[in-house]
N, C-alpha and C. Protein backbone atom coordinates (compact mmCIF):
# COMPACT_ATOMS: atom_id res chain seq x y z
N UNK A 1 -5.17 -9.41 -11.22
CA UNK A 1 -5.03 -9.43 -9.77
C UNK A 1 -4.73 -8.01 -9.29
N UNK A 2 -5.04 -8.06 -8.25
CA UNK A 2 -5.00 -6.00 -7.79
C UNK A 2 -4.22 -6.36 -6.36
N UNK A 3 -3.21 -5.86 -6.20
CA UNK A 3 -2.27 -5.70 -4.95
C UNK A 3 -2.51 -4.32 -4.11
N UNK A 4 -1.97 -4.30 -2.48
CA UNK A 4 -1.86 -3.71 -1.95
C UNK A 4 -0.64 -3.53 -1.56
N UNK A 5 0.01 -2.47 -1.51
CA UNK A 5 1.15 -2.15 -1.39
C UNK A 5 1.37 -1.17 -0.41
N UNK A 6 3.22 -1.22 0.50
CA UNK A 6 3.74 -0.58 1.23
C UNK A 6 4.75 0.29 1.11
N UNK A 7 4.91 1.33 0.83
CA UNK A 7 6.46 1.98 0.17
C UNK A 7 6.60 2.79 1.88
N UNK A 8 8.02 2.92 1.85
CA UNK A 8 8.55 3.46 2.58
C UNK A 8 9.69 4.49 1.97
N UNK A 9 9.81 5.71 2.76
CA UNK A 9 10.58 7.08 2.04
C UNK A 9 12.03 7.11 3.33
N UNK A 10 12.97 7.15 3.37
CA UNK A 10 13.89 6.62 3.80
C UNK A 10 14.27 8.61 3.94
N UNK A 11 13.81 9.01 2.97
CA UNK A 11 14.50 10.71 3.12
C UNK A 11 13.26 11.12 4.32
N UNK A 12 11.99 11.11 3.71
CA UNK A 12 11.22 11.32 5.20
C UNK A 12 10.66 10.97 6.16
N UNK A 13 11.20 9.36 6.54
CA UNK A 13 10.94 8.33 7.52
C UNK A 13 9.24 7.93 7.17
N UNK A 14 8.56 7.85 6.22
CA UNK A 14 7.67 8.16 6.14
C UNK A 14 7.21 6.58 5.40
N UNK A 15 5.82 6.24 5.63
CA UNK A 15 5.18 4.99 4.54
C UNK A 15 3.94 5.30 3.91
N UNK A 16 3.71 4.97 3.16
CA UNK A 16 2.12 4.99 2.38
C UNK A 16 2.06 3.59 1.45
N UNK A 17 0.24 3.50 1.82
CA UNK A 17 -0.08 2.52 1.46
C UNK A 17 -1.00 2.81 0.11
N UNK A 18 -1.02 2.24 -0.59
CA UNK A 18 -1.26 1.91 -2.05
C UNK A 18 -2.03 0.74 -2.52
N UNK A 19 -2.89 0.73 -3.41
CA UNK A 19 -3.42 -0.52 -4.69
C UNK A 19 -3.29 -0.20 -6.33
N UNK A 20 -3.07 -1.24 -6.30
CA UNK A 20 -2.96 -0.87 -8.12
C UNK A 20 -2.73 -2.37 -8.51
N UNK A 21 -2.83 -2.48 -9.88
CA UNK A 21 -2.78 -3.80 -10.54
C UNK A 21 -1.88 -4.31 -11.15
N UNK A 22 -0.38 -3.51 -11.10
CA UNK A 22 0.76 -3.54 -11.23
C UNK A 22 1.58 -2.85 -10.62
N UNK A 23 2.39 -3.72 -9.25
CA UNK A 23 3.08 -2.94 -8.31
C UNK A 23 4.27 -2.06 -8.67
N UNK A 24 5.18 -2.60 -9.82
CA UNK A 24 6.30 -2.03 -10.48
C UNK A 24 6.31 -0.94 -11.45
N UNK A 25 5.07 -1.14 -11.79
CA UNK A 25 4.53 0.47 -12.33
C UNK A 25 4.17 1.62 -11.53
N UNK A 26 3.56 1.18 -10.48
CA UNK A 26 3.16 2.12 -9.67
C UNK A 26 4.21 2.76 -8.77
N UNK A 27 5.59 1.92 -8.51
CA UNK A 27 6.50 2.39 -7.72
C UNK A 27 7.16 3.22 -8.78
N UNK A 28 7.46 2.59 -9.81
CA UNK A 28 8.08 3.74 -10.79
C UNK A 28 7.73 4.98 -11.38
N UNK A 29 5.98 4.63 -10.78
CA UNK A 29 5.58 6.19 -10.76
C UNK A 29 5.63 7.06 -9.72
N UNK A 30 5.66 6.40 -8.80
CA UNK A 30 5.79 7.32 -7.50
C UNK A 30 7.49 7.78 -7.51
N UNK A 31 7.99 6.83 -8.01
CA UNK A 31 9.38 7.56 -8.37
C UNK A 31 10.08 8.47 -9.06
N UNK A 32 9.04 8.60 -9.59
CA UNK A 32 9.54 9.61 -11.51
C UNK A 32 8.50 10.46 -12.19
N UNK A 33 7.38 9.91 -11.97
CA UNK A 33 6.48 11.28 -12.71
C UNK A 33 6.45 12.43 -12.02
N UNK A 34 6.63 13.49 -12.44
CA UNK A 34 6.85 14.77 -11.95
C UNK A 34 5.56 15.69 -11.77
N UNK A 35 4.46 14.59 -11.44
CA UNK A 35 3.48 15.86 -10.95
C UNK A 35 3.51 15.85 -9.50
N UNK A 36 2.94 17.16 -9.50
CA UNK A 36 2.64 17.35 -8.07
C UNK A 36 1.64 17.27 -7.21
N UNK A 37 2.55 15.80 -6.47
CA UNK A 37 1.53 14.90 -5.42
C UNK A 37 2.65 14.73 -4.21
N UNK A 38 1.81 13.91 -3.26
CA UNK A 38 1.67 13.70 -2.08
C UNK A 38 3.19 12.90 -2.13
N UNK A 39 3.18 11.89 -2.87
CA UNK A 39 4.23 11.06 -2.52
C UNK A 39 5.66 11.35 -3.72
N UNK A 40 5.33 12.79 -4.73
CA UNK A 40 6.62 13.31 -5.10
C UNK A 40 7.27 14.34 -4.31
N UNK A 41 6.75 14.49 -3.67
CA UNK A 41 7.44 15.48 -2.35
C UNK A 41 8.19 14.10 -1.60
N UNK A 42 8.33 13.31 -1.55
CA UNK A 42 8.96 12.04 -0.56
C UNK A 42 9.70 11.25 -1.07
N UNK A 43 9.99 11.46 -2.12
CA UNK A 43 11.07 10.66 -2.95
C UNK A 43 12.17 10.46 -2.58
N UNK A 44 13.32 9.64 -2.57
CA UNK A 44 12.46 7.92 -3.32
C UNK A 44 12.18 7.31 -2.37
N UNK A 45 11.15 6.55 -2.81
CA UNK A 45 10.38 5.44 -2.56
C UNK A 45 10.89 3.75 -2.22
N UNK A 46 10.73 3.16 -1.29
CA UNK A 46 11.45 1.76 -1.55
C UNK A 46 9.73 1.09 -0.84
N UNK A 47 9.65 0.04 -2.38
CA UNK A 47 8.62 -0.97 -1.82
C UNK A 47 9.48 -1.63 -0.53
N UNK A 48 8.50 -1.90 0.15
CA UNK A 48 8.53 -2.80 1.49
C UNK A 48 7.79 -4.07 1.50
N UNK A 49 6.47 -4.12 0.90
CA UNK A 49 5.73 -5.23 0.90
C UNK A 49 4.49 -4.57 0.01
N UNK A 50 3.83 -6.43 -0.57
CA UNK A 50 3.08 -6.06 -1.61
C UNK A 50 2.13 -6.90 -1.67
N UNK A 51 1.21 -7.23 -1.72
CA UNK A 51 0.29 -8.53 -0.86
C UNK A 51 -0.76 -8.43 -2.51
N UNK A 52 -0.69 -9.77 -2.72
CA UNK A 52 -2.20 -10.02 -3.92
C UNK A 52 -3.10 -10.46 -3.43
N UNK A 53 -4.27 -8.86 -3.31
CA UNK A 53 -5.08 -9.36 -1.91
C UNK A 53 -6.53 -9.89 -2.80
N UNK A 54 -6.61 -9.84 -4.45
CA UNK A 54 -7.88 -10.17 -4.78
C UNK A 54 -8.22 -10.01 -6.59
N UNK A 55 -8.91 -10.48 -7.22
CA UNK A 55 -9.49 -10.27 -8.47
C UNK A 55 -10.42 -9.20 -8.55
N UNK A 56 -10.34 -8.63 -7.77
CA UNK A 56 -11.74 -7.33 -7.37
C UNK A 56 -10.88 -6.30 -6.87
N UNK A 57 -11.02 -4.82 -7.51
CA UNK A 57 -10.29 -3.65 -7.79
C UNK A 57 -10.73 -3.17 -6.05
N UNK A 58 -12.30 -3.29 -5.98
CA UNK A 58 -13.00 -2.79 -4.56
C UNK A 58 -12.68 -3.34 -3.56
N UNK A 59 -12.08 -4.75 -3.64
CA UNK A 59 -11.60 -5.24 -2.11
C UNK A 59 -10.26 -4.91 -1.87
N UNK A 60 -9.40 -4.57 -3.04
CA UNK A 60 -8.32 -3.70 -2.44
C UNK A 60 -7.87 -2.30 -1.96
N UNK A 61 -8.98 -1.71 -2.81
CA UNK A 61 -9.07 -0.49 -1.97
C UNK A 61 -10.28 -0.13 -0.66
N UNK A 62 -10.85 -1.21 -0.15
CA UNK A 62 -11.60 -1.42 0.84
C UNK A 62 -10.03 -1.70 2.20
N UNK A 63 -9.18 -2.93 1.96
CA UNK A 63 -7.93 -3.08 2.82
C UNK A 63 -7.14 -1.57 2.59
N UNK A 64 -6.95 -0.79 1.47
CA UNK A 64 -6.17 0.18 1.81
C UNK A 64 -6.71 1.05 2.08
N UNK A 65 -8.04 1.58 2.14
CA UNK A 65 -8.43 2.56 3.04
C UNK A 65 -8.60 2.31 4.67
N UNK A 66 -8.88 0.87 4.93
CA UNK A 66 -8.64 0.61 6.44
C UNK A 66 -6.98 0.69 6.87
N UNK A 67 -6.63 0.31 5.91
CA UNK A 67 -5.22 0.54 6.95
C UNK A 67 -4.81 2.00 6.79
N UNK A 68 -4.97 2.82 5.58
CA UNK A 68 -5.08 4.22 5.95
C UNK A 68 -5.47 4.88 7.42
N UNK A 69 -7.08 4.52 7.74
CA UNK A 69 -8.03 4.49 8.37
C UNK A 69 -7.36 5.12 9.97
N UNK A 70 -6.76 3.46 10.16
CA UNK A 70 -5.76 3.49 11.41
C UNK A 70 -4.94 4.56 12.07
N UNK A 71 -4.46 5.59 10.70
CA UNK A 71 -3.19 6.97 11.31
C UNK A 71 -2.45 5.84 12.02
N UNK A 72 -1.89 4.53 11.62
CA UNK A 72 -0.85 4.19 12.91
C UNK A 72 0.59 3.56 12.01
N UNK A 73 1.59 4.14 12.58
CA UNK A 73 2.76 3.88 11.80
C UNK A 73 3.00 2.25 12.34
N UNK A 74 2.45 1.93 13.73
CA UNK A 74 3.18 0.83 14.24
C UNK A 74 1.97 -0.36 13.54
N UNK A 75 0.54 -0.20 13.08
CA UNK A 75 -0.14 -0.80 12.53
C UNK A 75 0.68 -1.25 11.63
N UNK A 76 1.29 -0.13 10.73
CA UNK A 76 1.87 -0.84 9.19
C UNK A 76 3.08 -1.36 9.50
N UNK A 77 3.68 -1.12 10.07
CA UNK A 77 5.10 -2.06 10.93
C UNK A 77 4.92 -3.65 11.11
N UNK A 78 3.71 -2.99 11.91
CA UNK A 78 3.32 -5.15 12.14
C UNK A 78 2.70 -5.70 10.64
N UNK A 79 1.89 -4.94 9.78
CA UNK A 79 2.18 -5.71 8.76
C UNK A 79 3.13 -5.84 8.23
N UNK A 80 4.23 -5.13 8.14
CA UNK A 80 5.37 -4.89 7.17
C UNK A 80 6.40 -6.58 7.76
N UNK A 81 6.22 -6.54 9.18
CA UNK A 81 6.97 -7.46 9.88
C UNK A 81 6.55 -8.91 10.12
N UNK A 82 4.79 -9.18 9.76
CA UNK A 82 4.24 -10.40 9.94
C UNK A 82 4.30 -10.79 8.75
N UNK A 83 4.29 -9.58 7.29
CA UNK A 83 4.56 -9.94 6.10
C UNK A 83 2.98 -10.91 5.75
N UNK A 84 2.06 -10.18 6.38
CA UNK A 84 0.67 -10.59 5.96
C UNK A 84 -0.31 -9.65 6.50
N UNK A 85 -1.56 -9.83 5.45
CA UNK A 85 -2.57 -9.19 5.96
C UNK A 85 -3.69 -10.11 5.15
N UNK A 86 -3.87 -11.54 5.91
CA UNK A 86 -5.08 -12.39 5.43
C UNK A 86 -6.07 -12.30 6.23
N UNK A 87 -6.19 -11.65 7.38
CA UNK A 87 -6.94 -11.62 7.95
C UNK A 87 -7.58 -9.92 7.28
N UNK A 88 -6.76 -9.12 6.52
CA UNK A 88 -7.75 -8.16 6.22
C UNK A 88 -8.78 -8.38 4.84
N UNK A 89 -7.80 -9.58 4.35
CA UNK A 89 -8.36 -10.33 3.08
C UNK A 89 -9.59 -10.97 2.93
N UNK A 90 -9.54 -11.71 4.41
CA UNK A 90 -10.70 -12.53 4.41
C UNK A 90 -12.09 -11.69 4.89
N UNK A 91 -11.55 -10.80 5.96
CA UNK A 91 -12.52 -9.97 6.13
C UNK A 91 -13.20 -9.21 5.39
N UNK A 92 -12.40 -8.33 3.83
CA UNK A 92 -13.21 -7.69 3.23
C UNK A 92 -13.46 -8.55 1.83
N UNK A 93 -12.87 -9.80 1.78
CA UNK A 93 -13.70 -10.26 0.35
C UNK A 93 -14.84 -10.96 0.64
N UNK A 94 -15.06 -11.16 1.98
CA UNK A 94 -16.70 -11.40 2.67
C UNK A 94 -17.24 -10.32 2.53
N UNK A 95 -17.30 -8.82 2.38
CA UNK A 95 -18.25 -8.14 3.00
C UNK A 95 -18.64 -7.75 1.76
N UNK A 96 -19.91 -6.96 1.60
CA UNK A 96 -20.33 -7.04 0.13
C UNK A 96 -20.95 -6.02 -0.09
């Protein structure tokens, strides 16, 4: 199963969205490996939400580049706060 994920940086008010196929790995990497990236400059990290949006690697990074897409902090808010995104689910495991 391949998730989409929400971390939020509490030091730089900041969120990024994520996929990967194990959410607890991926936060513990954004927490601790010491190369230099985007989201080790923002450390630490607190998951916020984590959605199992599919069996297909491409429909989750199809939902996380649209919500990238957006630039909108209050976009990921309302997901963070409706605690869903089936409507981005249904939309991209239709499209082909």
């Amino acid at each position: 199963m391949f998730y989409v994920y929400i971390l939020y940086s509490p030091s730089s008010d900041i969120y990024y969205v994520g996929s990967t196929d194990d959410v607890e790995r991926r936060l513990e990497e954004h927490n601790h490996l010491s190369e230099n990236s985007f989201t080790s400059k923002h450390r630490p990290w607190d998951l916020k939400v984590a959605f199992d949006v599919s069996h297909s690697r491409t429909v989750a990074l199809k939902i996380e580049k649209h919500i990238k897409r957006q630039k909108s902090r209050k976009y990921i808010e309302d997901i963070i706060e409706r605690n869903s995104i089936e409507r981005l689910i249904t939309k991209f495991s239709s499209v082909g």
